[in-house]
Protein backbone atom coordinates (compact mmCIF):
# COMPACT_ATOMS: atom_id res chain seq x y z
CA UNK A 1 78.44 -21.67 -14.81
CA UNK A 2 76.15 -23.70 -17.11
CA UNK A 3 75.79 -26.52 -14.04
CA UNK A 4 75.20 -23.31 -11.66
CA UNK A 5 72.42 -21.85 -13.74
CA UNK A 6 70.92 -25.83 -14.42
CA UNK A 7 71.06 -26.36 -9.99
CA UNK A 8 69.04 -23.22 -10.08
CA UNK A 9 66.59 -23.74 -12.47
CA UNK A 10 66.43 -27.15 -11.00
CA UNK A 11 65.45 -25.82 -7.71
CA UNK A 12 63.33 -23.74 -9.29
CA UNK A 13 61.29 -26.27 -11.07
CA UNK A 14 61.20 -28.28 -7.72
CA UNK A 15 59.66 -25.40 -5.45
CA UNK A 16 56.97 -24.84 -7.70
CA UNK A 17 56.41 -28.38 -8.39
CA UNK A 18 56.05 -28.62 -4.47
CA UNK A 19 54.07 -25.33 -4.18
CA UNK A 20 51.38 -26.94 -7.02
CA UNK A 21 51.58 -30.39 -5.17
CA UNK A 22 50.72 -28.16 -1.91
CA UNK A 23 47.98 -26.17 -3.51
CA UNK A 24 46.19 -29.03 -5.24
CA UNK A 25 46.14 -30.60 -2.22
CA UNK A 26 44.13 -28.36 -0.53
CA UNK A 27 41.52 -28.30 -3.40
CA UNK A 28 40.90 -31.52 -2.98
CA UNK A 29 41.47 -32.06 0.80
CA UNK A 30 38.63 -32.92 2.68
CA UNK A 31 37.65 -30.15 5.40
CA UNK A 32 38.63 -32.25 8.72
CA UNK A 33 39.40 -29.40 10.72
CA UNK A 34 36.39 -28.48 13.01
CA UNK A 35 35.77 -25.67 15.02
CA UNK A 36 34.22 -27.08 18.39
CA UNK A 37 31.87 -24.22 18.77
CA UNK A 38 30.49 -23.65 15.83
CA UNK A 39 31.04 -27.04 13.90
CA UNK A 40 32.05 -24.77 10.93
CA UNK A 41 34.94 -27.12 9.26
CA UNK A 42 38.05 -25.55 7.63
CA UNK A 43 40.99 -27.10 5.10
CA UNK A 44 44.20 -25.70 7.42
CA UNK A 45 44.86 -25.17 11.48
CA UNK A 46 45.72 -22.03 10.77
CA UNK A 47 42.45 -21.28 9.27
CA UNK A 48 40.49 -22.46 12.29
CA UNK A 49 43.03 -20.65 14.55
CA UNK A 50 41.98 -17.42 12.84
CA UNK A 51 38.39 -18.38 12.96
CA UNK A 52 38.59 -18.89 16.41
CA UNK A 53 38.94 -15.27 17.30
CA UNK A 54 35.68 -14.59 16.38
CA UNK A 55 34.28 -16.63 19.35
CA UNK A 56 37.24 -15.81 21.73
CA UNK A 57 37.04 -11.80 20.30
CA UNK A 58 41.02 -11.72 20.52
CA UNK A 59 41.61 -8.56 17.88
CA UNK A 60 45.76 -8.60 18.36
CA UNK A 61 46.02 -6.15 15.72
CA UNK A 62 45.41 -2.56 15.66
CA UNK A 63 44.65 0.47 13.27
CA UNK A 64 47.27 3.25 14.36
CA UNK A 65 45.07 5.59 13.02
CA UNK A 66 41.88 5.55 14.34
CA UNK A 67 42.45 2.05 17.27
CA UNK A 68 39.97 -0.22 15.87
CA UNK A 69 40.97 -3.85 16.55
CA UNK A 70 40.67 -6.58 14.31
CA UNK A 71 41.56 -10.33 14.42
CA UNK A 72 43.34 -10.86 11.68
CA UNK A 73 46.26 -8.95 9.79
CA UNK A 74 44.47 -9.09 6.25
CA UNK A 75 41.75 -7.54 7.98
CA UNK A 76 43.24 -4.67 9.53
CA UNK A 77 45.00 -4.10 5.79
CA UNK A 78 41.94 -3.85 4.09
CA UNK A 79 40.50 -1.90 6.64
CA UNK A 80 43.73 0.90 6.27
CA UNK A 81 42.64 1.59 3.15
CA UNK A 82 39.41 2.84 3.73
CA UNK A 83 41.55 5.58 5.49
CA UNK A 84 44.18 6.38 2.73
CA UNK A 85 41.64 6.00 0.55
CA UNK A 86 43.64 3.76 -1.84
CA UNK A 87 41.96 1.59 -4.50
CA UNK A 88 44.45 -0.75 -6.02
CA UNK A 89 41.85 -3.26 -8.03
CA UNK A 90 40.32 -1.52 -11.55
CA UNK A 91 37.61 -2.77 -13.43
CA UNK A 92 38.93 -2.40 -17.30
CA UNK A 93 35.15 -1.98 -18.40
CA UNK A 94 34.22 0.98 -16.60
CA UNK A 95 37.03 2.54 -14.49
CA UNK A 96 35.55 1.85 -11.34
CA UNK A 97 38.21 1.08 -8.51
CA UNK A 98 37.59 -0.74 -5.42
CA UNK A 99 40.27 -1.39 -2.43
CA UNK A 100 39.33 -5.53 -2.33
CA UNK A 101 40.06 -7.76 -5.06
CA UNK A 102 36.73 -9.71 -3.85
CA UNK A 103 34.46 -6.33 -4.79
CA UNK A 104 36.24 -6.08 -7.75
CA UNK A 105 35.32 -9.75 -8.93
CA UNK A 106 32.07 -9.56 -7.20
CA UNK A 107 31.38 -5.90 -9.29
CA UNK A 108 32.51 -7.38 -13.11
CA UNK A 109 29.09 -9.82 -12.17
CA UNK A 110 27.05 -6.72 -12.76
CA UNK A 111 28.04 -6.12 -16.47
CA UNK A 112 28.10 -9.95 -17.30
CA UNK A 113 25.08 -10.57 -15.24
CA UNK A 114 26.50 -14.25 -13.98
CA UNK A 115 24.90 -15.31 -11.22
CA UNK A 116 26.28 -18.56 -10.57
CA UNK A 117 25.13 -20.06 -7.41
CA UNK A 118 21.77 -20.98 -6.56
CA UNK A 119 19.44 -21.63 -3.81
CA UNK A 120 17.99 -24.81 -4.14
CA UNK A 121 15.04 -24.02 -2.15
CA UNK A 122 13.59 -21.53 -3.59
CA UNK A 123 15.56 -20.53 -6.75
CA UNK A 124 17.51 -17.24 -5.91
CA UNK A 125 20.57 -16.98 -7.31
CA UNK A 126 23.59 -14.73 -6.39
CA UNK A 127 26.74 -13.52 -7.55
CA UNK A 128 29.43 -14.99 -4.97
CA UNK A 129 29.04 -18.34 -2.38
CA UNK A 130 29.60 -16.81 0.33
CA UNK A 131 25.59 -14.90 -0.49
CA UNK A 132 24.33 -18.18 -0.52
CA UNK A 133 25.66 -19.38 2.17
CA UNK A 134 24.48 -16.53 3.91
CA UNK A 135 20.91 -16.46 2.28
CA UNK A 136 20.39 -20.16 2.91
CA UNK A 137 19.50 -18.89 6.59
CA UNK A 138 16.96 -17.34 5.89
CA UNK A 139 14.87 -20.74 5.26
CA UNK A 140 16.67 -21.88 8.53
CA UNK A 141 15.91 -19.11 11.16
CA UNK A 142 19.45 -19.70 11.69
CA UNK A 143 20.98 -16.77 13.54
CA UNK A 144 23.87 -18.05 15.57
CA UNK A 145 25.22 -14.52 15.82
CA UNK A 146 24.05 -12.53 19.20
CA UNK A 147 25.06 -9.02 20.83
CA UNK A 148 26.47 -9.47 23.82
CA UNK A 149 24.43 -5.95 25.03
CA UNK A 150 20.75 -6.42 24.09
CA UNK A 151 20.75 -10.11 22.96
CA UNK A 152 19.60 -9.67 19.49
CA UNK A 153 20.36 -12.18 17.23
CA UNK A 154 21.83 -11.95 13.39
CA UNK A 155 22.06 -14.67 10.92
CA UNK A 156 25.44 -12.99 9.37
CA UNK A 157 28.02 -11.68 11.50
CA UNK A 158 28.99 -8.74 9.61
CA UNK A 159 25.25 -7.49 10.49
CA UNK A 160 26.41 -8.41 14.47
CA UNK A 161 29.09 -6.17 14.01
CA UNK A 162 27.41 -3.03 12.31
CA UNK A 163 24.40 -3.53 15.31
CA UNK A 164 27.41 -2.90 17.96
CA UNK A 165 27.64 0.85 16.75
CA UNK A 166 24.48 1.55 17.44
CA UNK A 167 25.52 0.87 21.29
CA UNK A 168 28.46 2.21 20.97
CA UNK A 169 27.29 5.43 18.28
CA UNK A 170 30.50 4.22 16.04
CA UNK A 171 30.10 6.14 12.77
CA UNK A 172 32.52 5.47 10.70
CA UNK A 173 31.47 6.58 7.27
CA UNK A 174 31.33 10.29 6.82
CA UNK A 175 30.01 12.24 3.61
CA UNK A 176 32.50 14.70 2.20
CA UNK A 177 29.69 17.33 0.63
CA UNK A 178 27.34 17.38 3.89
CA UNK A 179 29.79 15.77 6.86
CA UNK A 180 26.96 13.48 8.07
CA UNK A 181 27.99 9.98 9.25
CA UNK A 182 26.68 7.01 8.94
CA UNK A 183 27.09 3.42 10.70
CA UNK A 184 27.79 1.36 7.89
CA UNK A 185 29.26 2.24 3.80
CA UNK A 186 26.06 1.21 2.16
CA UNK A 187 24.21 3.53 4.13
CA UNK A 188 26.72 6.75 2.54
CA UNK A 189 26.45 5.17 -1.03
CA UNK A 190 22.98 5.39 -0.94
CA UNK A 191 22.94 8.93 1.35
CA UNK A 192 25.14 10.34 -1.47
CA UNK A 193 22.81 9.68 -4.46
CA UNK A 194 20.57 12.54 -2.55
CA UNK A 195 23.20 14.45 -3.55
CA UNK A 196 24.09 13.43 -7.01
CA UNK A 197 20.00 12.63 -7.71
CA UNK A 198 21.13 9.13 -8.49
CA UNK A 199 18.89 6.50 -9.90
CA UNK A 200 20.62 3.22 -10.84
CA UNK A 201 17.74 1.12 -10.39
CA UNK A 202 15.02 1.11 -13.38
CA UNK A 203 11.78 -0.67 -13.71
CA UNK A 204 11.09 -2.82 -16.73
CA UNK A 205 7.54 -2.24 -16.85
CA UNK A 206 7.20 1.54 -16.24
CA UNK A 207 11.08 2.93 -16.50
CA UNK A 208 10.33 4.68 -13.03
CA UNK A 209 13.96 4.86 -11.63
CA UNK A 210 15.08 4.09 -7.65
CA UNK A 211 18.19 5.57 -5.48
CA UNK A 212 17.78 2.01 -3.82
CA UNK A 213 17.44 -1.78 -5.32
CA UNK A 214 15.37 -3.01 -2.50
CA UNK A 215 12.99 0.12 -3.68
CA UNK A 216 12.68 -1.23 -7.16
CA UNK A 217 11.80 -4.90 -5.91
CA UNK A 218 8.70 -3.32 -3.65
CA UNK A 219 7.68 -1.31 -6.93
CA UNK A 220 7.39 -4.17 -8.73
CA UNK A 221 5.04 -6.00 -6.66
CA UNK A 222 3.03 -2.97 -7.60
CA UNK A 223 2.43 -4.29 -10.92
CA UNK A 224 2.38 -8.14 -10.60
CA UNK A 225 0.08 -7.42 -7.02
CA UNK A 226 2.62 -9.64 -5.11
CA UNK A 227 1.83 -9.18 -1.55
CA UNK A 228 3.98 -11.68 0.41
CA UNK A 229 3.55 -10.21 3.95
CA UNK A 230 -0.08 -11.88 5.74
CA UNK A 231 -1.66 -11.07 8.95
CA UNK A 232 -2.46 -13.80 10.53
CA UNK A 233 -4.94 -12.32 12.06
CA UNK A 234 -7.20 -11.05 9.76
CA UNK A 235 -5.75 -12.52 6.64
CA UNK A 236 -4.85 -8.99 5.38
CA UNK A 237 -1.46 -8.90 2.81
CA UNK A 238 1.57 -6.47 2.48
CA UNK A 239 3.57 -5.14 -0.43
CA UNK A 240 6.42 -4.95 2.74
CA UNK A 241 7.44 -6.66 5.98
CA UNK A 242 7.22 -2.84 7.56
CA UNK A 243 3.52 -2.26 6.50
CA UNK A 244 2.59 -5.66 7.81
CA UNK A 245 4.33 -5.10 11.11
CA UNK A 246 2.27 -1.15 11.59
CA UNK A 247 -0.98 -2.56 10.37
CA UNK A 248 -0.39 -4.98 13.44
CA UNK A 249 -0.13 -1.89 15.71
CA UNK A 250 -4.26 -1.88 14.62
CA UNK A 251 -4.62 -5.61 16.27
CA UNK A 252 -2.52 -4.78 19.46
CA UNK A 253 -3.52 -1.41 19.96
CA UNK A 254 0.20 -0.12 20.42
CA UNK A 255 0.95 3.69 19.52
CA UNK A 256 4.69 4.06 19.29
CA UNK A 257 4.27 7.64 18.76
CA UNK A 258 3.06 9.78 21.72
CA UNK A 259 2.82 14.35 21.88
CA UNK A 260 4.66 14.91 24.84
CA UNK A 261 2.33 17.96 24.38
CA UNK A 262 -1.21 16.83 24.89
CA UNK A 263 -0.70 12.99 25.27
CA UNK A 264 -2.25 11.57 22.08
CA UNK A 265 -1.09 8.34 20.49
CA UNK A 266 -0.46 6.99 16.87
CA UNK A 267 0.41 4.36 14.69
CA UNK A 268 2.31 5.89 12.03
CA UNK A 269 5.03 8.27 12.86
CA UNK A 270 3.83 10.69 9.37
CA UNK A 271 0.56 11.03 11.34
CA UNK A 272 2.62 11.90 14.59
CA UNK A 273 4.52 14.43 12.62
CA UNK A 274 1.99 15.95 11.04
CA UNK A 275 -0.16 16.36 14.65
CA UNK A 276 2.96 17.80 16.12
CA UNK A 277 2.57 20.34 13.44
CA UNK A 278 -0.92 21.25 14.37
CA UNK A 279 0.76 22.46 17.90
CA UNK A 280 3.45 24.46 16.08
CA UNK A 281 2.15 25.55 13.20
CA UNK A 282 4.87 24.28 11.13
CA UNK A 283 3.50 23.29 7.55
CA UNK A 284 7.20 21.58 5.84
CA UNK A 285 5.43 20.52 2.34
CA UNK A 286 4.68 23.13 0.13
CA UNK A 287 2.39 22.65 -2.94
CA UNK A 288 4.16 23.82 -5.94
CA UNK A 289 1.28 24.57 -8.09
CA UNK A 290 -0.80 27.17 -5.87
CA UNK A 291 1.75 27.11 -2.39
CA UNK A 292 -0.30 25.77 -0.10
CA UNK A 293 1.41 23.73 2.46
CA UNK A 294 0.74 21.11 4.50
CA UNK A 295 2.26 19.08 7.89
CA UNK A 296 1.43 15.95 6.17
CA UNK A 297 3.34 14.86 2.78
CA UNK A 298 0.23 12.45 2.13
CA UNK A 299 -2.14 15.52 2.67
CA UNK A 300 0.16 17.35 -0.16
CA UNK A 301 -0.35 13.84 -2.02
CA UNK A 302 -4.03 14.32 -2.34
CA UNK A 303 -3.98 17.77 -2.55
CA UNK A 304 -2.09 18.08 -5.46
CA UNK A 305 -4.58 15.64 -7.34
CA UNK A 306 -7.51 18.87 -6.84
CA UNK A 307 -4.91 20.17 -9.61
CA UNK A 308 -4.37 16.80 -11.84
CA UNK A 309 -7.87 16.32 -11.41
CA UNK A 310 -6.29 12.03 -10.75
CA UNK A 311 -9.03 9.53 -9.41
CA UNK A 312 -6.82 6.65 -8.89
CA UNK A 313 -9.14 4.66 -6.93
CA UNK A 314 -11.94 3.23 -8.60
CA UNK A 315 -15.44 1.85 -7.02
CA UNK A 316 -16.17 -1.61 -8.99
CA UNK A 317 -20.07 -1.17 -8.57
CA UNK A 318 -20.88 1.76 -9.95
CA UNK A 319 -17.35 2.86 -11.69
CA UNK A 320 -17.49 6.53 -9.86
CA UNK A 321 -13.25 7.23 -9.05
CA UNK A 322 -12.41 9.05 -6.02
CA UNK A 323 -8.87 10.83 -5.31
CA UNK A 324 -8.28 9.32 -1.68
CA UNK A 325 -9.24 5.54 -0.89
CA UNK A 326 -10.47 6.52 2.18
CA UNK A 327 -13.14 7.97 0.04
CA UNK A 328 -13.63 4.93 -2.06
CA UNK A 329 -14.61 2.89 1.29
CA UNK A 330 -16.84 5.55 2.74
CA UNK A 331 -18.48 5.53 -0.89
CA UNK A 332 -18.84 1.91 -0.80
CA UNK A 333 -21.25 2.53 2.27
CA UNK A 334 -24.07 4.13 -0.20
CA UNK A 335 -24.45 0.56 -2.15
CA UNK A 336 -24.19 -1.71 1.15
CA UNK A 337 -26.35 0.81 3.12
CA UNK A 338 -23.97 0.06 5.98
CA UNK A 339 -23.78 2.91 8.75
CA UNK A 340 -21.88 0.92 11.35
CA UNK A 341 -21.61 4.17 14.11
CA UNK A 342 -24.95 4.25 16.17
CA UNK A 343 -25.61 7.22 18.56
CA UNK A 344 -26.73 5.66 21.79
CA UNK A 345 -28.04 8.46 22.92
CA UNK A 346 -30.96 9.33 20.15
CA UNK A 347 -30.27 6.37 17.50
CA UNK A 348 -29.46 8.23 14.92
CA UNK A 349 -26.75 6.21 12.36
CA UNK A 350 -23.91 7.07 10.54
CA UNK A 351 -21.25 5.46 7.65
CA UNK A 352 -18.52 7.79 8.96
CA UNK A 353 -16.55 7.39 12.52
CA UNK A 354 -16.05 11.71 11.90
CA UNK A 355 -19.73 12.14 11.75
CA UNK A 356 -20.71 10.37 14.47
CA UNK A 357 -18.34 11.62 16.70
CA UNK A 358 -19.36 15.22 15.84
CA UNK A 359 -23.07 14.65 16.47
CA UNK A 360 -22.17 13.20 20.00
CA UNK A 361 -20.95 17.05 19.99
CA UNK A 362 -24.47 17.80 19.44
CA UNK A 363 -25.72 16.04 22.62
CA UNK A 364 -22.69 17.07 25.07
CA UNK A 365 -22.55 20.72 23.83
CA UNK A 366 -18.77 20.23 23.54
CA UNK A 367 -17.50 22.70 21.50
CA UNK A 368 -13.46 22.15 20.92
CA UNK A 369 -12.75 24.04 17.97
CA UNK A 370 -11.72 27.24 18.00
CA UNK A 371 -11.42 30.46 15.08
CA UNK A 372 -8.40 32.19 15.69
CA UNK A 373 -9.20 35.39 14.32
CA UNK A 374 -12.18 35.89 16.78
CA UNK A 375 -12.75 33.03 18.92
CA UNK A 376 -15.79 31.56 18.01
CA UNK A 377 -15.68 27.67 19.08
CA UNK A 378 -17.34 25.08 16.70
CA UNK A 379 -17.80 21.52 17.79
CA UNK A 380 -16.03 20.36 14.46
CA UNK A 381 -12.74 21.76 12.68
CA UNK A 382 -14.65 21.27 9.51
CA UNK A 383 -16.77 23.99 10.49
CA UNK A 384 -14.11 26.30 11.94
CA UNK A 385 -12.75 26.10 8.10
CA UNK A 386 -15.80 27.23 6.42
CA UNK A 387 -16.37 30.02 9.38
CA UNK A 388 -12.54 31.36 8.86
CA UNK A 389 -13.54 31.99 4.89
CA UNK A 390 -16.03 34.68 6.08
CA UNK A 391 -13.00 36.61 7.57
CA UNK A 392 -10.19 35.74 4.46
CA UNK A 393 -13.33 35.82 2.03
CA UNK A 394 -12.02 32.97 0.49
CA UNK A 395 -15.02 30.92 -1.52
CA UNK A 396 -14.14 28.27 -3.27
CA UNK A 397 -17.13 26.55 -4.84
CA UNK A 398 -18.00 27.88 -8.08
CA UNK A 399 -21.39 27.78 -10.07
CA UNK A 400 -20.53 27.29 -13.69
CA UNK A 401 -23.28 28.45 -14.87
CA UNK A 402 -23.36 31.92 -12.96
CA UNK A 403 -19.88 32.10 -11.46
CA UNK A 404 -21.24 33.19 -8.29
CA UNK A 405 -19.07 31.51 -5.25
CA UNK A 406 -19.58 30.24 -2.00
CA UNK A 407 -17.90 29.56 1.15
CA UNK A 408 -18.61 25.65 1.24
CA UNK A 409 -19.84 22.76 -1.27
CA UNK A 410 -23.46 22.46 0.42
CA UNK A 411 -24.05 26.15 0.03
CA UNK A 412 -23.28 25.49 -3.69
CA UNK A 413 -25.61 22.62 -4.16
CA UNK A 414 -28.45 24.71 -2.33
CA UNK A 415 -27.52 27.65 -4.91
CA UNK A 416 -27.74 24.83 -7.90
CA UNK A 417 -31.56 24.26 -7.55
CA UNK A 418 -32.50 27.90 -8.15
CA UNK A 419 -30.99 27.11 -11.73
CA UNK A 420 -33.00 23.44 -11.88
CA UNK A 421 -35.76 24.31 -9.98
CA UNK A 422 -35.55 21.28 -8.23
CA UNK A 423 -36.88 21.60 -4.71
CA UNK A 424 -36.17 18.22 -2.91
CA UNK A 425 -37.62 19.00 0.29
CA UNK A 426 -41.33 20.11 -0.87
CA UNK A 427 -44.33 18.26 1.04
CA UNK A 428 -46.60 16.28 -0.98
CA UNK A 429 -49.84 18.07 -2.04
């Protein structure tokens, strides 16, 4: 019995020893087996055989449940268990359960904050190799991954496959309080947190909190004035890739956004949105303070700063603040004397493209603009505002010496004088 139990453990021994001999081998194997199409190299044949199938896009193995192919067995495993829900790896420091070993490894990084690989280009570091790897293309241009429908090109091809299902309108992530989908997970984590009013994300400098990391990174250029994104053709920078790429709209002259109503083009789709609204009538953002709404959030933006009384933007000549930055530049007409909009019709100059085109009103008799209580046109919708106040009897410029009101700021500054008895427009004696 005793020479039974020895052959045993003796065998024992042995397969391990083999199975170490095996495994050490392939740490220190050199990677001779090439793939011929992509030159990636790989320690097995059986690794490059897998590989393989993501040229050839043989997917043997299917999901009973919903069909979805996949080329490998692990694969379609992993993928199971996004429908049964089941979450066998636990992180002992804060409960959190994930259905990969990988994310659970990969997750434990953000409490130790290890970051052990690093880009030698430019410094970045990141949490696993395999973001390296993958980030190290973005120095190269390197995007070797291509959709076989529109041709675009991806430099990872995880980012390949979640383009597909936007051809094919694959949405395989649903929300379980609202029932929308969405194309790929991250896209639901970060939906949820609408939900759950989420904000993992803090800023050192200010402690203003973000549903999304790659919010919190633009933020912060906001206080170190990073702006990485330059026209090259004016020189202009960007805070983000996005604002660089409308501002070039400005250079081309493109207007993504068209009213299928009357025909007009813009740049920015708020500005679309908020013209569509001047058709319908619909007025979505609602000022809390006083209820006034508006078709335009940045309208509501500057609106609600009548209330705050905020001047964010500063003129560095004279020091006067203004509440819109549009305002700022007009302003900064006064000290250059700059009036850039001539009338060729009677000369007459102007700092402001609105002014000038409502004189040219003046000289074609146009008059667009219309009351909609009695119909009186105006050739500017400034003045159809102060006109509608005579029927609402709204006035709201205010004296404060008298109280008295009036229907629009020039009428108060007229009203002013009787109290200085300044009279600017006297003839010399």
């Amino acid at each position: 019995m005793d020479d039974i139990n020895l052959l045993n453990t003796s065998k024992t021994t042995s397969v391990n020893a083999i199975d170490l001999k095996k495994h050490k081998s392939l740490r220190t194997k050199k990677k001779q087996t090439e793939c011929e199409i992509c030159e990636r190299s790989f320690v097995t044949n059986s690794s490059l055989t897998k590989h393989k199938k993501t040229h050839t896009g043989d997917k043997p193995f299917h999901c009973e449940i919903c069909g979805k192919p996949f080329a490998m067995s692990g694969t379609l495993t992993r993928h199971k268990r996004m429908h049964t829900a089941e979450k066998c790896y636990h992180c002992e420091i804060c409960g959190n359960s994930y259905s990969k070993n990988i994310h659970l490894v990969v997750h434990k990084c953000s409490h130790t904050g290890e970051k052990p690989f690093h880009c030698e280009e430019c410094g970045r570091s990141f949490v696993t190799n395999s973001s390296l790897t993958k980030h190290r293309k973005t120095h190269t241009g390197d995007k070797p991954f291509h959709c076989e429908i529109c041709g675009k090109s991806f430099a990872r091809n995880f980012r390949l496959v979640i383009h597909r299902r936007t051809h094919t309108g694959e949405k395989l992530f649903h929300c379980e309080i609202c029932g929308m989908s969405f194309i790929e997970n991250s896209s639901l984590i970060r939906h949820k947190r609408i939900h759950t009013g989420e904000r993992p994300f803090h800023c050192e400098v200010c402690g203003k909190s973000f549903p999304q990391n790659a919010q919190l990174v633009t933020h912060i250029r906001v206080h170190t004035g990073e702006k990485p994104f330059r026209c090259e053709i004016c020189e202009k920078s960007f805070i983000t890739n996005s604002k660089l790429k409308v501002h070039l709209r400005f250079h081309t002259g493109e207007k993504l956004f068209r009213c299928d109503i009357c025909g007009k083009g813009f740049v920015y789709h708020s500005k679309y949105a908020a013209h569509i609204g001047s058709h319908t009538g619909v007025k979505p953002f609602r000022c809390e303070i006083c209820a006034k709404s508006f078709s335009d959030k940045t309208h509501l933006v500057v609106h609600k700063r009548t209330h705050t009384g905020e001047k964010p933007f500063h003129c560095e000549v004279c020091g006067k603040s203004f509440a819109t930055n549009t305002h700022l530049v007009l302003h900064k007409k006064i000290h250059t004397r700059e009036k850039v909009f001539i009338c060729e019709k009677c000369g007459d100059s102007f700092n402001e493209k609105s002014n000038y085109v409502t004189h040219k009103r003046v000289h074609s008799g146009v008059k667009a603009f219309y009351c909609e209580i009695c119909g009186k046109s105006f050739s500017s919708p400034y003045n159809v505002i102060v006109h509608t106040r005579s029927h609402t009897g709204e006035r709201p410029y205010h004296c404060e010496i008298c109280k008295k009101s009036f229907i629009c700021k020039s009428h108060l500054n007229k009203h002013k004088q009787t109290h200085t008895g300044e009279k600017p427009f006297d003839d010399e004696t």
